[in-house]
PDB file of N, CA and C in Angstrom:
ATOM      1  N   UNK A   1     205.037  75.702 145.179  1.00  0.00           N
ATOM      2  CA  UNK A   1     204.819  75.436 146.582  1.00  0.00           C
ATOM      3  C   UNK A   1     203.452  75.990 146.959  1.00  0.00           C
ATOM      4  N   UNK A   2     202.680  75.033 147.745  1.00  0.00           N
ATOM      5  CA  UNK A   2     201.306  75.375 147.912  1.00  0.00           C
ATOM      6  C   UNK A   2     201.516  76.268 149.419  1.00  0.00           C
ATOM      7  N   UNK A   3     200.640  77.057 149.719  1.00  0.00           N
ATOM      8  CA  UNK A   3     200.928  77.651 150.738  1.00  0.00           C
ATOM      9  C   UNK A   3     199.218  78.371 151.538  1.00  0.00           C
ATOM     10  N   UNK A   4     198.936  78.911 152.597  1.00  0.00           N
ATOM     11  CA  UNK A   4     198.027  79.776 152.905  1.00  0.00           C
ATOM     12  C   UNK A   4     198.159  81.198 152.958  1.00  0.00           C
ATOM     13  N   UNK A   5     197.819  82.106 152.184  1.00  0.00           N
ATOM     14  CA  UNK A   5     198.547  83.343 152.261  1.00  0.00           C
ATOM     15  C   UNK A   5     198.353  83.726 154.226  1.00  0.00           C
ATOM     16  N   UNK A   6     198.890  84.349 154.498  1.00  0.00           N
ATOM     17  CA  UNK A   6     199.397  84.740 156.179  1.00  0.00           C
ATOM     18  C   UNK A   6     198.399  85.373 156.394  1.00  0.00           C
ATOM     19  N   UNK A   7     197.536  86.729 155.656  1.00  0.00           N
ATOM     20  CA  UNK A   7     196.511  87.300 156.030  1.00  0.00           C
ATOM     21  C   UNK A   7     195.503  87.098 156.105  1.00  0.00           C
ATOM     22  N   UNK A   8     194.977  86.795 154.795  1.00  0.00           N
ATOM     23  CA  UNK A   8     193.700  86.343 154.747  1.00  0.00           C
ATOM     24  C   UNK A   8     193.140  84.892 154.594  1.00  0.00           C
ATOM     25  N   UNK A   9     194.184  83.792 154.693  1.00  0.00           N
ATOM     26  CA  UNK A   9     194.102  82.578 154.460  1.00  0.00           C
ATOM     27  C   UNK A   9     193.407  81.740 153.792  1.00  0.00           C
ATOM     28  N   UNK A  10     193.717  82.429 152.247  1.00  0.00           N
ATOM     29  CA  UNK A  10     193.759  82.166 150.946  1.00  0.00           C
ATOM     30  C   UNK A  10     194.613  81.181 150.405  1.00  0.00           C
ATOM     31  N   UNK A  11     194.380  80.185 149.798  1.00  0.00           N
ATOM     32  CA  UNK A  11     195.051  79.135 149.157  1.00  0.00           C
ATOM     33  C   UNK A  11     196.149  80.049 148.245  1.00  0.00           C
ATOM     34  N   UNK A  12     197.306  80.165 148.166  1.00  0.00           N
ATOM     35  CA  UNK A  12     197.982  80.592 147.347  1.00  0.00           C
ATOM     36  C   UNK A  12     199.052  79.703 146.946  1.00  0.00           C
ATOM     37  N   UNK A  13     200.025  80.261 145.676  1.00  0.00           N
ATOM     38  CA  UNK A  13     200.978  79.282 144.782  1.00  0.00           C
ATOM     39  C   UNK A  13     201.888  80.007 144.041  1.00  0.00           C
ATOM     40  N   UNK A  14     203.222  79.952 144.917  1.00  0.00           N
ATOM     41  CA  UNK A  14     204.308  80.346 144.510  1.00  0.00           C
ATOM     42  C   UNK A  14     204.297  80.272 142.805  1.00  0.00           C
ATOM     43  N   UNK A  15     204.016  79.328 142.293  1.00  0.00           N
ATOM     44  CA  UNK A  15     203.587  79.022 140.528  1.00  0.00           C
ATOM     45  C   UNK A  15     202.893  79.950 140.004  1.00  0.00           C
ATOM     46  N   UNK A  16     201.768  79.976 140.672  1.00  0.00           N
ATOM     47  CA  UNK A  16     200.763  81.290 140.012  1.00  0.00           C
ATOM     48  C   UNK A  16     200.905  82.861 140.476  1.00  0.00           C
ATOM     49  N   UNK A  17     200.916  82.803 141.948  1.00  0.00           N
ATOM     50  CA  UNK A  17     201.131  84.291 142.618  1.00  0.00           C
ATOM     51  C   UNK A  17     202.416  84.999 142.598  1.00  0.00           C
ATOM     52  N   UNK A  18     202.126  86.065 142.223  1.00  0.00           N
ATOM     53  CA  UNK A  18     203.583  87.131 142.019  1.00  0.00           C
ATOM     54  C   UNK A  18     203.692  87.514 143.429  1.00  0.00           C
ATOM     55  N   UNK A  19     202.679  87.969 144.332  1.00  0.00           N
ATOM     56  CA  UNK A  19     203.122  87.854 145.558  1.00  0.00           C
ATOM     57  C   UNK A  19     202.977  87.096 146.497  1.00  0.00           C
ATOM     58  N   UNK A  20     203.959  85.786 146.130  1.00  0.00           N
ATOM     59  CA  UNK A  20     203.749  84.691 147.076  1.00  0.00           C
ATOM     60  C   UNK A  20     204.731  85.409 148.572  1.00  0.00           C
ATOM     61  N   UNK A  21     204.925  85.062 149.542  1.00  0.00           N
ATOM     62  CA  UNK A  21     203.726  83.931 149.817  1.00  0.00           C
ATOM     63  C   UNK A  21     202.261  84.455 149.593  1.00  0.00           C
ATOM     64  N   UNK A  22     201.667  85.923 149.556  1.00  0.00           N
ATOM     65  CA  UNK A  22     200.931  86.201 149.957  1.00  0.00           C
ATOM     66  C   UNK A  22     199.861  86.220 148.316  1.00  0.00           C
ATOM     67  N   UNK A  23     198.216  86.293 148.922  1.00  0.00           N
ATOM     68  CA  UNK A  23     197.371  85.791 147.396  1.00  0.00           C
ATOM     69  C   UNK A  23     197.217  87.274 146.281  1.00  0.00           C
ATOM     70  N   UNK A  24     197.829  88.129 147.026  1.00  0.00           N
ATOM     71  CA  UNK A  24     197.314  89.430 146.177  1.00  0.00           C
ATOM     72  C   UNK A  24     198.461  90.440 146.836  1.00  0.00           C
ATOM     73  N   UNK A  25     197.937  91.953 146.077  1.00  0.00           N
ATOM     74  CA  UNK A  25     199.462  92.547 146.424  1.00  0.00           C
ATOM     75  C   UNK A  25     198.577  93.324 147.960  1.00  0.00           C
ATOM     76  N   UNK A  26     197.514  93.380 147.712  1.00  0.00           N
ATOM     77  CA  UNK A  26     196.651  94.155 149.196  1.00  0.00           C
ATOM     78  C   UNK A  26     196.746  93.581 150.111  1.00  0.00           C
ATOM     79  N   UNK A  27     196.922  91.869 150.163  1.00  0.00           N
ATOM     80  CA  UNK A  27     197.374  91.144 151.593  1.00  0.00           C
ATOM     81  C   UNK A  27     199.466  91.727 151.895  1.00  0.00           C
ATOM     82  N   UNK A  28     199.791  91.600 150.744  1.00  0.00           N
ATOM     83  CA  UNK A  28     201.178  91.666 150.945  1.00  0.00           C
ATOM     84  C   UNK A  28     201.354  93.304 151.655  1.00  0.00           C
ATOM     85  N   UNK A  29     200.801  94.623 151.066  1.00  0.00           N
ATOM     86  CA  UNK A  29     201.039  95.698 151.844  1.00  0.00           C
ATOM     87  C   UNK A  29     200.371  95.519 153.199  1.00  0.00           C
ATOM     88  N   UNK A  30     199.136  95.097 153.741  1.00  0.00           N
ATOM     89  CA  UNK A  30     198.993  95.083 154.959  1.00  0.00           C
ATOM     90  C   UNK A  30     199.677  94.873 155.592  1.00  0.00           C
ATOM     91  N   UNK A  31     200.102  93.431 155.116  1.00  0.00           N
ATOM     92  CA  UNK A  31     201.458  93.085 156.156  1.00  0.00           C
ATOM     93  C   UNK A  31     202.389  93.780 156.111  1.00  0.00           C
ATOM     94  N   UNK A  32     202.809  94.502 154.920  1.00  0.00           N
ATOM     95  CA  UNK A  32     204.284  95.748 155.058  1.00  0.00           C
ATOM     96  C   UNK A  32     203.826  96.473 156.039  1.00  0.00           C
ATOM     97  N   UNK A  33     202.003  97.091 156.012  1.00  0.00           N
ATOM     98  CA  UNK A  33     201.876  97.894 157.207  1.00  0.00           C
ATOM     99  C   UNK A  33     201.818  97.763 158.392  1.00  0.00           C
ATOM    100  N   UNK A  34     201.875  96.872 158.512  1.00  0.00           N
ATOM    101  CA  UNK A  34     202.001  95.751 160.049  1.00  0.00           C
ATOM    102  C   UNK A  34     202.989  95.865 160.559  1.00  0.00           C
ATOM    103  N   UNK A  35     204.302  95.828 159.626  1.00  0.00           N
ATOM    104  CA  UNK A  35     205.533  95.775 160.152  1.00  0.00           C
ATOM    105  C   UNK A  35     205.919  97.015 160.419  1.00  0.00           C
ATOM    106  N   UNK A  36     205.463  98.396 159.462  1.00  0.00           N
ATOM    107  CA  UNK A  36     206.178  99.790 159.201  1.00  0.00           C
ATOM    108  C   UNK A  36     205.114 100.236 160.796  1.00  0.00           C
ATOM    109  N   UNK A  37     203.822  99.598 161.178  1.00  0.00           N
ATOM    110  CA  UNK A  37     203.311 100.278 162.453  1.00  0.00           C
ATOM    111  C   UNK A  37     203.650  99.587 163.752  1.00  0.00           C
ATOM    112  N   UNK A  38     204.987  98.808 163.302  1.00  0.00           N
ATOM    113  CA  UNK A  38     205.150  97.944 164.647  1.00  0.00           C
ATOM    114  C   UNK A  38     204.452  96.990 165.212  1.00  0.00           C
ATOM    115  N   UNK A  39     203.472  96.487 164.694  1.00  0.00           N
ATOM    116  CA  UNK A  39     202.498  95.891 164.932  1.00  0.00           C
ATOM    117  C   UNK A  39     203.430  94.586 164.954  1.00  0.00           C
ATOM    118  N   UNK A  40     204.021  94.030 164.135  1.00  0.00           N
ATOM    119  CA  UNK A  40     204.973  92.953 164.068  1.00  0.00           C
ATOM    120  C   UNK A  40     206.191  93.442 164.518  1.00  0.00           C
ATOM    121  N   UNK A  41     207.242  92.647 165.436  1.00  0.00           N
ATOM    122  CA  UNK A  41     208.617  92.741 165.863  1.00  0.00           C
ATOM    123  C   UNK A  41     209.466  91.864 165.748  1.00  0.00           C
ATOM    124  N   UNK A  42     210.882  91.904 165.770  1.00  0.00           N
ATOM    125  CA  UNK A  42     211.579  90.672 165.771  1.00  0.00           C
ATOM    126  C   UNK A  42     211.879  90.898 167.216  1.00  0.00           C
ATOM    127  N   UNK A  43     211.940  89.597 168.036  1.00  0.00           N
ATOM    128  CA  UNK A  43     211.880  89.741 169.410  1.00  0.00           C
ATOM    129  C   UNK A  43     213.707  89.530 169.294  1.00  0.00           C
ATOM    130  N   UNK A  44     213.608  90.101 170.772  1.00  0.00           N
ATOM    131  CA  UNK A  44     215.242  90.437 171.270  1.00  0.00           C
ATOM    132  C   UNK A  44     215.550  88.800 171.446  1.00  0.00           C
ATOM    133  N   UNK A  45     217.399  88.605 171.396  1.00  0.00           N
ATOM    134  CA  UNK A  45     217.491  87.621 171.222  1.00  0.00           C
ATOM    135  C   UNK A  45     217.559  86.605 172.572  1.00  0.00           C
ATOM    136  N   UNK A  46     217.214  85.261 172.517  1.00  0.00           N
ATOM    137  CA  UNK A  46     217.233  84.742 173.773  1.00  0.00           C
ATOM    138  C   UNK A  46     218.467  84.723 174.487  1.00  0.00           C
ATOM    139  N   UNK A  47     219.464  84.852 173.651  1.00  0.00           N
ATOM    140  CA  UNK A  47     220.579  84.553 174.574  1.00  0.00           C
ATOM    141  C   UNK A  47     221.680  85.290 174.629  1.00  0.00           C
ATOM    142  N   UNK A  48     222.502  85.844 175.203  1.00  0.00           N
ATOM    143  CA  UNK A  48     223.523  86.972 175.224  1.00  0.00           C
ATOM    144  C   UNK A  48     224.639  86.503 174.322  1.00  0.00           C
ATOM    145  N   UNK A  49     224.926  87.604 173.634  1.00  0.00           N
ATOM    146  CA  UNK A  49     226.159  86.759 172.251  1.00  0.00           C
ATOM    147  C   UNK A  49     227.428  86.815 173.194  1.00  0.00           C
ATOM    148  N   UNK A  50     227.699  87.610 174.046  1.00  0.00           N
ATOM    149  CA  UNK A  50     228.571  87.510 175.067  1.00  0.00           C
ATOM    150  C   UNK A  50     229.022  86.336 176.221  1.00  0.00           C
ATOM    151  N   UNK A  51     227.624  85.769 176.263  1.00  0.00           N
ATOM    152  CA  UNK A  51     227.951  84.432 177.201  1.00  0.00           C
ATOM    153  C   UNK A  51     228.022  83.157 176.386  1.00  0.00           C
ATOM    154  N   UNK A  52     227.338  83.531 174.906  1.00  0.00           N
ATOM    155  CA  UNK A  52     227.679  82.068 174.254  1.00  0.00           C
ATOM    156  C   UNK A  52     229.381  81.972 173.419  1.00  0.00           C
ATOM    157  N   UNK A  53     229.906  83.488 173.578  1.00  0.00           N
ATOM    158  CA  UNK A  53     231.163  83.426 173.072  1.00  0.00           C
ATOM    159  C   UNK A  53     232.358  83.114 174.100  1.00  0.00           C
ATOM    160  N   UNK A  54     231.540  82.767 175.507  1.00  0.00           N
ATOM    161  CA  UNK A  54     232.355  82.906 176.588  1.00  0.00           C
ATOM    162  C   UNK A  54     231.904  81.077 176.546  1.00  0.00           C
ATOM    163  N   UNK A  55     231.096  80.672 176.720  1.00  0.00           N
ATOM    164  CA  UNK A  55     230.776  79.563 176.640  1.00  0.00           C
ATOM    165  C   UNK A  55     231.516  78.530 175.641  1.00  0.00           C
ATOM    166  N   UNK A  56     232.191  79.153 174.702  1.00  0.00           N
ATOM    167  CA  UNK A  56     232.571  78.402 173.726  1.00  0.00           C
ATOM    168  C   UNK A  56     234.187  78.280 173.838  1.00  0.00           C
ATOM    169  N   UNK A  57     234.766  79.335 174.363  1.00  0.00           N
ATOM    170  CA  UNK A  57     236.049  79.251 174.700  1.00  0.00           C
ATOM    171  C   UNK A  57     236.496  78.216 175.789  1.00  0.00           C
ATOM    172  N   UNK A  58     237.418  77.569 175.377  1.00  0.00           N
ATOM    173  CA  UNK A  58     238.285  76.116 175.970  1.00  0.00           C
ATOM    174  C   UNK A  58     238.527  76.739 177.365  1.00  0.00           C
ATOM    175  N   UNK A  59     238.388  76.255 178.642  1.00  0.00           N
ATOM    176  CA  UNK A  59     238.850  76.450 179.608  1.00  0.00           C
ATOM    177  C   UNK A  59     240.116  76.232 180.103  1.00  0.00           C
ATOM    178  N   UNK A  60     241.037  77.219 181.037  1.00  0.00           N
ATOM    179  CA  UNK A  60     242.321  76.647 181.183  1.00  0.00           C
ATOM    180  C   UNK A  60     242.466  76.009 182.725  1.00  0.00           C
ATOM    181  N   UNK A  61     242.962  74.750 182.807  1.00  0.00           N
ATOM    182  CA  UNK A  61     243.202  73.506 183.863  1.00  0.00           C
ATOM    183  C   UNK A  61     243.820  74.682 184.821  1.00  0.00           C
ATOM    184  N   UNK A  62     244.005  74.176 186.186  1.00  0.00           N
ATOM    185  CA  UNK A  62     244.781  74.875 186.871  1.00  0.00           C
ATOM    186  C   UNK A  62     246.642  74.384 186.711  1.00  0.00           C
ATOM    187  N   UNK A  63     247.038  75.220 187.041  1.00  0.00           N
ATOM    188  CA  UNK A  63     248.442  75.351 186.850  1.00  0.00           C
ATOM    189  C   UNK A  63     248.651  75.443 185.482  1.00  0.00           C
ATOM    190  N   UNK A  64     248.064  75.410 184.581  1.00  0.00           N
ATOM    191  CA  UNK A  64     247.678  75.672 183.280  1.00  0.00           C
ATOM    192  C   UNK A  64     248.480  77.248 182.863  1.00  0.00           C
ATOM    193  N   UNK A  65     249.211  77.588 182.499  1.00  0.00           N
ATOM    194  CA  UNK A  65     248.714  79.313 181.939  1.00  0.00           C
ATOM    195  C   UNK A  65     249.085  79.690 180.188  1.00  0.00           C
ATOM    196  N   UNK A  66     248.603  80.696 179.866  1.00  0.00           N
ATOM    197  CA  UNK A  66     248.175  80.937 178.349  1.00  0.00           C
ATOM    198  C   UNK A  66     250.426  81.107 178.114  1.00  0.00           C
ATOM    199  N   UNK A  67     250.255  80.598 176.922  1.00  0.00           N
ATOM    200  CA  UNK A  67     251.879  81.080 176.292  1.00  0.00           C
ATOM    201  C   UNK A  67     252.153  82.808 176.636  1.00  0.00           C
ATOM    202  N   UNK A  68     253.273  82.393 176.597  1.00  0.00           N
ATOM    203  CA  UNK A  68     253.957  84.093 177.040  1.00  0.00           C
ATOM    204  C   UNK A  68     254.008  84.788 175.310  1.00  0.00           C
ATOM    205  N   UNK A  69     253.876  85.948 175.154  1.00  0.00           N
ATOM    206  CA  UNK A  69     253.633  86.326 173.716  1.00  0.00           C
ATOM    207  C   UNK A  69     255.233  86.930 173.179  1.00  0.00           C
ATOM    208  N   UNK A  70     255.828  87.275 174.415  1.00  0.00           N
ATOM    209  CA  UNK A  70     256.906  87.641 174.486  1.00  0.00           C
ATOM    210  C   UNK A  70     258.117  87.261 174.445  1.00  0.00           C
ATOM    211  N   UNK A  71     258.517  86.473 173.280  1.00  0.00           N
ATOM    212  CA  UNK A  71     259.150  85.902 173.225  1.00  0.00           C
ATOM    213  C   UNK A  71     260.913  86.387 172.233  1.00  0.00           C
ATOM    214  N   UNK A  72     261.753  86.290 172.993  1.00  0.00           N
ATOM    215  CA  UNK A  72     262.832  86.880 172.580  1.00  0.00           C
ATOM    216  C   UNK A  72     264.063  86.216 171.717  1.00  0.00           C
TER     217      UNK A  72
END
């Protein structure tokens, strides 16, 4: 896979480079140091896992109600 290494935007090749994506191992630690100085983040997520798990649950009709669990 042909690629541009991310740092220095160097032609690189998963075929030839041991540190693909990146063209050398000095582009690949920068970027480790990028990440270890925060410099790079994974951003918070867009959407609340709470409202898409609420979102996904079937709604109940009116006069509708859930089974009784209690059953004798």
């Amino acid at each position: 896979m042909k690629h541009r290494c991310p740092i220095c935007k160097k032609p690189t090749d998963s075929a030839e480079h041991a540190d693909f994506p990146f063209c050398s191992e000095r582009c690949r630690l920068l970027d480790l140091g990028a990440w270890a100085s925060k410099k790079y983040v994974v951003s918070d997520p867009i959407f609340d896992e709470e409202e898409l798990l609420e979102a996904d649950r079937p709604t109940q009709q009116k006069g509708q109600h859930e089974p009784d669990e209690t059953i004798q």
